[in-house]
C-alpha atoms as a PDB file:
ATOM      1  CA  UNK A   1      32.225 227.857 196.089  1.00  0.00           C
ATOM      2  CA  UNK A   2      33.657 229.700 199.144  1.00  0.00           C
ATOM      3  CA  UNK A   3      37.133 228.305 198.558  1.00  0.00           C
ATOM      4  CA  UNK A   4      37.665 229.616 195.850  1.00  0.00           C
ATOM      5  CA  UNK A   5      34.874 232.222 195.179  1.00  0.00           C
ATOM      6  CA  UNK A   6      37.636 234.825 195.168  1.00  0.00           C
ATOM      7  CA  UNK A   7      39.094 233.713 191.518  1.00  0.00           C
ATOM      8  CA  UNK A   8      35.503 234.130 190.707  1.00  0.00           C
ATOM      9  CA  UNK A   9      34.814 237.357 191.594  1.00  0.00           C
ATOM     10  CA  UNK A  10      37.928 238.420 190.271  1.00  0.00           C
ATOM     11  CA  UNK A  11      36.841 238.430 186.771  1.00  0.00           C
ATOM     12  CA  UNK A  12      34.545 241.518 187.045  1.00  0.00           C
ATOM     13  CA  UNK A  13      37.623 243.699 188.692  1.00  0.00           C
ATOM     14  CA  UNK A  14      41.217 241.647 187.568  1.00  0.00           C
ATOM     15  CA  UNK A  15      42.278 243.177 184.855  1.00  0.00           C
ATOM     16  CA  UNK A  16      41.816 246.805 185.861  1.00  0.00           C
ATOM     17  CA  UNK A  17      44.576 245.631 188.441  1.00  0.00           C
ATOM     18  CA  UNK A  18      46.591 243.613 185.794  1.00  0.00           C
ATOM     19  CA  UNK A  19      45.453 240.418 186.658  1.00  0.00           C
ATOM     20  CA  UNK A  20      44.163 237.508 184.158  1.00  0.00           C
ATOM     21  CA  UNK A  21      40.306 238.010 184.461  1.00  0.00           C
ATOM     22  CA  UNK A  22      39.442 234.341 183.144  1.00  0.00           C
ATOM     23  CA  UNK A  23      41.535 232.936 186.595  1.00  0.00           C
ATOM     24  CA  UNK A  24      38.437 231.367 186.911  1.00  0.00           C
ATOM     25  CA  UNK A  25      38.412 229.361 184.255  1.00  0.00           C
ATOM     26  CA  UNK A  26      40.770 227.124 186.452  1.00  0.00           C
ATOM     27  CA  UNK A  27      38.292 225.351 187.379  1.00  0.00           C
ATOM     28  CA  UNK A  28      36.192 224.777 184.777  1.00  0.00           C
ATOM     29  CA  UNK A  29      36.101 221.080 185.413  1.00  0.00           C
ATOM     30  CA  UNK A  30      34.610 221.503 188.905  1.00  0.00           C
ATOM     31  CA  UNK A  31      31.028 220.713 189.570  1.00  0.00           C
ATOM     32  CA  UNK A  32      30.620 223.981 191.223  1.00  0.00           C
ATOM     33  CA  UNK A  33      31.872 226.125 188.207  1.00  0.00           C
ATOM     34  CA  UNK A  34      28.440 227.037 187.028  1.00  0.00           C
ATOM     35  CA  UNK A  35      27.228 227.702 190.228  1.00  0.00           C
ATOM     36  CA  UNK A  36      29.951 230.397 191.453  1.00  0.00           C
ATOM     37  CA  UNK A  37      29.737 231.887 188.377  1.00  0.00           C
ATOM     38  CA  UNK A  38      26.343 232.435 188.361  1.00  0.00           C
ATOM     39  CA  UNK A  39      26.638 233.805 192.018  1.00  0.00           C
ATOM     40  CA  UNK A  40      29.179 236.117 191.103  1.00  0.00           C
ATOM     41  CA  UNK A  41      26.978 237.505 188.238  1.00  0.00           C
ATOM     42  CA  UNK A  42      23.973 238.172 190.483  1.00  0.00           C
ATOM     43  CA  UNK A  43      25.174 239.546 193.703  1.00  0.00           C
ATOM     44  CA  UNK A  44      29.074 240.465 193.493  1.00  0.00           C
ATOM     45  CA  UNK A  45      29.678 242.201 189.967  1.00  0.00           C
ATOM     46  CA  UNK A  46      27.466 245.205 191.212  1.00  0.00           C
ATOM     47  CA  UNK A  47      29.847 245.676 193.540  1.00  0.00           C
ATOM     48  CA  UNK A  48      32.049 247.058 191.502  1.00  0.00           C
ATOM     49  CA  UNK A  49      29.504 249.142 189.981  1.00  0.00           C
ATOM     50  CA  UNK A  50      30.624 252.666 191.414  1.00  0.00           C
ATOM     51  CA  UNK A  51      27.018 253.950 190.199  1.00  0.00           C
ATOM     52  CA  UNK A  52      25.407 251.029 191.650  1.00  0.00           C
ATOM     53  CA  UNK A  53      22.329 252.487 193.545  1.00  0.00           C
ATOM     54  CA  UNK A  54      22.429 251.535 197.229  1.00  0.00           C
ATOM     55  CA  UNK A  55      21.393 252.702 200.635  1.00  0.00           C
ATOM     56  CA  UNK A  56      23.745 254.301 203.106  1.00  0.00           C
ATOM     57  CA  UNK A  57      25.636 251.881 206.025  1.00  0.00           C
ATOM     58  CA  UNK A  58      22.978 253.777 208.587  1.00  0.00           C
ATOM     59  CA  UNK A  59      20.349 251.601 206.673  1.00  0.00           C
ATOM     60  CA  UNK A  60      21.995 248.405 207.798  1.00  0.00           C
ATOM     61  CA  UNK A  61      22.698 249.013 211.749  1.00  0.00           C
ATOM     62  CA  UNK A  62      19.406 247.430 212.314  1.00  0.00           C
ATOM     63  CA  UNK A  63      19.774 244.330 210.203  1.00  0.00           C
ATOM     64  CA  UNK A  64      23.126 243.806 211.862  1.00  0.00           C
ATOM     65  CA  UNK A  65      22.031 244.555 215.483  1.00  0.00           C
ATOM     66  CA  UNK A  66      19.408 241.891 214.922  1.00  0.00           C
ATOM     67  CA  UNK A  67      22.329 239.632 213.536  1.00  0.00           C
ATOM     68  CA  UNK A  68      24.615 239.613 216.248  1.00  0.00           C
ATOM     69  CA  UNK A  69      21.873 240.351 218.833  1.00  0.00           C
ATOM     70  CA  UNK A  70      21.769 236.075 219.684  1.00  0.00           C
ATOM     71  CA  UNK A  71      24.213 234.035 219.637  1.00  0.00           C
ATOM     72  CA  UNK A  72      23.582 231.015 217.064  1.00  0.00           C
ATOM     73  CA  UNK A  73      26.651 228.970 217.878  1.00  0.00           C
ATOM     74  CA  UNK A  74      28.569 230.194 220.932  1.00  0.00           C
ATOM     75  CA  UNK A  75      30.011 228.686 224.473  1.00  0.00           C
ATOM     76  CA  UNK A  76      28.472 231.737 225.868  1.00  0.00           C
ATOM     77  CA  UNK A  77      24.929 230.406 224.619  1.00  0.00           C
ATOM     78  CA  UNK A  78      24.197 228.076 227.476  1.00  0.00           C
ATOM     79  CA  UNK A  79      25.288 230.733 230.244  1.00  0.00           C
ATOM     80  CA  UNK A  80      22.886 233.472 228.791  1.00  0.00           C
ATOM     81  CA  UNK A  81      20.240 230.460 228.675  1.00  0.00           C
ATOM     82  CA  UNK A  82      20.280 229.932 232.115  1.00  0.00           C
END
């Protein structure tokens, strides 16, 4: 899906840039085709939604501060371990 989620999301914004929208249907065969679709539909065509109710970047800072806040996977892990 993240390979080539891109050709995916493209059909909710291509062809207001003069691109085929259906550049998805490249891979129609795939096992995954369904599935990117379908994630595409729920959570990335509202991007493009310029009425698309949503809160302000200030509402995020949090969520993000708690993100990056500990290191998952990082050679600096052990060192602030110790």
């Amino acid at each position: 899906m993240v390979a080539n989620h891109g050709a995916f999301q493209g059909y909710y914004f291509f062809h207001h840039i003069g691109l085929d929208r259906n550049l998805r249907e490249h891979f129609k065969d795939s096992p995954h085709y369904e599935y990117c679709a379908q994630f595409c539909h729920l959570y990335d065509q509202a991007a493009f939604d310029p009425d698309y109710e949503s809160e302000p970047l200030e509402f995020f800072i949090p969520m993000v501060e708690r993100v990056f806040s500990k290191p998952v996977n990082s050679m600096y892990l052990k060192a602030m371990q110790e």
